[in-house]
Protein backbone atom coordinates (compact mmCIF):
# COMPACT_ATOMS: atom_id res chain seq x y z
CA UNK A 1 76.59 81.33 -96.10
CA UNK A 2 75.60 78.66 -94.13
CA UNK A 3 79.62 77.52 -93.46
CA UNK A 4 79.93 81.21 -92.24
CA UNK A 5 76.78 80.82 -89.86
CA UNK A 6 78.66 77.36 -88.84
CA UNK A 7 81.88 78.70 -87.85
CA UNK A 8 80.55 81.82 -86.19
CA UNK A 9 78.15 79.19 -84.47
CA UNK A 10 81.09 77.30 -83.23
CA UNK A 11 83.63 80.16 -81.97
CA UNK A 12 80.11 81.41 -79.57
CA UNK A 13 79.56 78.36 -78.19
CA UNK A 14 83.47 77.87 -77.45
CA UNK A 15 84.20 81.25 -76.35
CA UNK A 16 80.91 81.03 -74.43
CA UNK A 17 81.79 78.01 -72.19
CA UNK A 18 85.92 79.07 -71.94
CA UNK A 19 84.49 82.45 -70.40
CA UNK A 20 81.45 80.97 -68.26
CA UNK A 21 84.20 79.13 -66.22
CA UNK A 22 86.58 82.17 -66.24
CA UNK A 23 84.86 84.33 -64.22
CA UNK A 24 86.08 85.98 -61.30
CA UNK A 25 83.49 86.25 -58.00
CA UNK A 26 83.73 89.92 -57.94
CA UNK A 27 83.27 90.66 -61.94
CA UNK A 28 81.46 94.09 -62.65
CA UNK A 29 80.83 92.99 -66.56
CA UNK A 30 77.28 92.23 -67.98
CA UNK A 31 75.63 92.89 -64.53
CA UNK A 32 71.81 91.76 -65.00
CA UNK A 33 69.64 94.44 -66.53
CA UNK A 34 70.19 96.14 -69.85
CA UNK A 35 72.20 99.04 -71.39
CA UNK A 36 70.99 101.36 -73.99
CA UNK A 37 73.63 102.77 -76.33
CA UNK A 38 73.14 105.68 -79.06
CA UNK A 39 76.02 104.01 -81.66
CA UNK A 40 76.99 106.55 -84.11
CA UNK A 41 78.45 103.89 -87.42
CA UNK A 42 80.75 104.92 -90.22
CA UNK A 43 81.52 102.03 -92.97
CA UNK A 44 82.62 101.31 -96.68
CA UNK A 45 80.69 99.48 -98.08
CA UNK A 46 83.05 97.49 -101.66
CA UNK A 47 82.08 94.45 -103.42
CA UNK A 48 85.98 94.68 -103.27
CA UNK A 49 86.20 94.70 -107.60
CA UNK A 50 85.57 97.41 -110.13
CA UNK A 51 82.88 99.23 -108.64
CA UNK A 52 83.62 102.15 -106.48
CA UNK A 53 83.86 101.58 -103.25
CA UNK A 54 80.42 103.84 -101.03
CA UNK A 55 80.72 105.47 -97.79
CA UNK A 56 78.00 104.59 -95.36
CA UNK A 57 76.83 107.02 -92.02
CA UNK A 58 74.31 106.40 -89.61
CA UNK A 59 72.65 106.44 -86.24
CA UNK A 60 71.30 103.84 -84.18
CA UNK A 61 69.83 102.26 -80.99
CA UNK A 62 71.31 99.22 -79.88
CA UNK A 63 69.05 98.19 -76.49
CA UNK A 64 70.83 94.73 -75.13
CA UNK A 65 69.96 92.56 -71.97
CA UNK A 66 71.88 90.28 -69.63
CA UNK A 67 70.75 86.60 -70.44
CA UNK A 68 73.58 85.60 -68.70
CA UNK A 69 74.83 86.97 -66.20
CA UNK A 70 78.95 88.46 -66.75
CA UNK A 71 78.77 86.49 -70.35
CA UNK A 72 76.10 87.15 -72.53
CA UNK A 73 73.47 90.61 -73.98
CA UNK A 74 70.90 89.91 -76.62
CA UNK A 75 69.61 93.12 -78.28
CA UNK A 76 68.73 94.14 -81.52
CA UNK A 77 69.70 97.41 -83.43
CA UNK A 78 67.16 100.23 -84.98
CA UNK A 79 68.14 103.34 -86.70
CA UNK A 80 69.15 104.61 -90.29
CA UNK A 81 72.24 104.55 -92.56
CA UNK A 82 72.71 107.06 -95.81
CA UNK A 83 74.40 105.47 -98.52
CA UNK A 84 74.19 105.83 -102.15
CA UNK A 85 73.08 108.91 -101.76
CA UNK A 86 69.78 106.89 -100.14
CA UNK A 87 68.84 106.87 -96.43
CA UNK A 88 67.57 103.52 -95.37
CA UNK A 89 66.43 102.19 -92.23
CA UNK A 90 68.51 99.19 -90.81
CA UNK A 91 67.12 96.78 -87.88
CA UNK A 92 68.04 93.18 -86.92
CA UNK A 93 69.06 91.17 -83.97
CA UNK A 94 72.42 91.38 -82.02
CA UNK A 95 74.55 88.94 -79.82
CA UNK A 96 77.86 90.50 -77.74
CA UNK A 97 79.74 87.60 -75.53
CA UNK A 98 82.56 89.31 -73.54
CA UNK A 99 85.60 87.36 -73.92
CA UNK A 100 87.74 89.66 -71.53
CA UNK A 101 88.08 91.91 -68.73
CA UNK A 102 90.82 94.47 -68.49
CA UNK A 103 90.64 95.44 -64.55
CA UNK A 104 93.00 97.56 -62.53
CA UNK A 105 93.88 96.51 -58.66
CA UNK A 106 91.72 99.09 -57.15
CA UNK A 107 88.95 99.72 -60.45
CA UNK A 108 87.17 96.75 -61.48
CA UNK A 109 85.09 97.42 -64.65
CA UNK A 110 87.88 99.46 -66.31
CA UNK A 111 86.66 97.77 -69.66
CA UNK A 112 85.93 94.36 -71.29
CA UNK A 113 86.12 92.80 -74.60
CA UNK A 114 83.14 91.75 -76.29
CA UNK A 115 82.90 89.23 -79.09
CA UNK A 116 79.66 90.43 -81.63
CA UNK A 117 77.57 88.87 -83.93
CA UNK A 118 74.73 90.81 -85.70
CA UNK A 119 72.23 90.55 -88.48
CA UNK A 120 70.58 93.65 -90.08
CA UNK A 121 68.22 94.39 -92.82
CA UNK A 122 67.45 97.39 -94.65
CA UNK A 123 64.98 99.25 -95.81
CA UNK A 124 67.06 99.54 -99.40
CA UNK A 125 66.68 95.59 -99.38
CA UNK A 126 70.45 95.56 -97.60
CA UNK A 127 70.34 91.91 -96.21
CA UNK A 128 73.66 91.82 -93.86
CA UNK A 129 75.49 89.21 -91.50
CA UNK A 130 78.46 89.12 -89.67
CA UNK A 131 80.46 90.11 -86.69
CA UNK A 132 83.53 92.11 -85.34
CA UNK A 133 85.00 93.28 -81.82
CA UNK A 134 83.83 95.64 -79.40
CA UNK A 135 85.74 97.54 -76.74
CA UNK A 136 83.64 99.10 -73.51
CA UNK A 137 85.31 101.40 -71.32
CA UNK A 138 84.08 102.18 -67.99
CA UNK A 139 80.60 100.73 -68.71
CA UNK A 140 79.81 104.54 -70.51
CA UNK A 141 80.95 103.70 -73.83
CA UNK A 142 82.03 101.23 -76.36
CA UNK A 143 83.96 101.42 -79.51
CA UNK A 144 83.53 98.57 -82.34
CA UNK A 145 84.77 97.01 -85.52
CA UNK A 146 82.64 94.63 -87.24
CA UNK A 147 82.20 93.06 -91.00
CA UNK A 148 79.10 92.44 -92.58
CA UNK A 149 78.22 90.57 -95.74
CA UNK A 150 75.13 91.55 -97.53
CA UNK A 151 73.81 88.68 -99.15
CA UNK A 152 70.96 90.57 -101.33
CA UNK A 153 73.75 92.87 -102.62
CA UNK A 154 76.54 91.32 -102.88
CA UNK A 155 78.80 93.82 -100.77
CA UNK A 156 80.41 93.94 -97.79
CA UNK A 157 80.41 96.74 -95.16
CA UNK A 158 83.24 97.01 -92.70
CA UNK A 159 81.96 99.36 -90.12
CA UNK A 160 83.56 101.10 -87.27
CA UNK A 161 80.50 102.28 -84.32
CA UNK A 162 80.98 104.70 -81.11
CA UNK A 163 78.22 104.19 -78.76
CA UNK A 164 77.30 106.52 -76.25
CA UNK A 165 75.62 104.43 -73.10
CA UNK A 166 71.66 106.31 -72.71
CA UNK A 167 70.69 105.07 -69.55
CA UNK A 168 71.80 105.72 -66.03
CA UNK A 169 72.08 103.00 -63.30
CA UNK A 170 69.06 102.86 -60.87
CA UNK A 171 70.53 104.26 -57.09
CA UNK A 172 69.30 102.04 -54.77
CA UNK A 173 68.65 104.02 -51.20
CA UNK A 174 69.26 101.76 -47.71
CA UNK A 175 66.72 101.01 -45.71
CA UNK A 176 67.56 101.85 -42.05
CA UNK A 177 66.21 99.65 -39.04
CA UNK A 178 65.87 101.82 -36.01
């Protein structure tokens, strides 16, 4: 465990200070503020031997804020998973570092690649690391991929998520001098 928490330590802080430099003046990515998505998660959860493998559905909120500016979100993720025929609440911490913007000429903000790195724990003493990829497109919505290990027992749970962004940007109105 602690070589995984090492190595996912490691490819952060790399990816981290290759993308700080990377940005472009006019990126739309990871604006200051926070998002709030609604992530709907599918998994299967497999020790990956004899035992059948489980499916896993849930629900979530996944609140994250800019603590650096077109890099890094901190959040954390609330909300509840049925699996073995058990619903369970899950919460924990998350990190997403965007490695990569996909712009067109005339739309910046078409989508970026985010690198993720969560911990959850459950309710049905699930006690889950790990990480995956994350896709957001048009700063609405974001699709994801991620692997988690649960430690307490001894399974892991490859998850797929669609989140649905909650809030709406704040309109700012000019202020005319006459």
């Amino acid at each position: 465990m602690h070589q995984l928490l090492k190595c996912l330590a490691a490819t952060i802080i790399v990816c981290f200070t290759t993308t700080a430099f990377a940005q472009k003046k006019t990126d739309t990515e990871f604006r200051k503020g926070y998002i709030l998505l609604l992530k709907i998660n599918n998994a299967v959860v497999t020790n990956f031997h004899s035992a059948p493998d489980l499916y896993a559905g849930g629900l979530a909120l996944n609140p994250q804020f800019v603590v650096a500016e077109h890099v890094l979100r901190l959040g954390a993720n609330a909300g509840f998973v049925y699996t073995n025929k058990k619903l369970s609440g899950i919460f924990g911490p998350m990190l997403a570092l965007k490695i990569k913007n996909f712009d067109l000429k005339n739309l910046a903000g078409l989508a970026n690649l985010q690198l993720i790195a969560e911990a959850n724990w459950g309710t049905d003493k699930q006690q889950m690391a790990g990480g995956g990829l994350a896709l957001e497109v048009l700063q609405k919505a974001q699709l994801s991929f991620t692997v988690q290990r649960d430690y307490n027992l001894n399974s892991w749970w490859l998850q797929t998520h669609i989140g649905i962004k909650l809030n709406k940007k704040k309109k700012t109105t000019p202020i005319f001098n006459q």
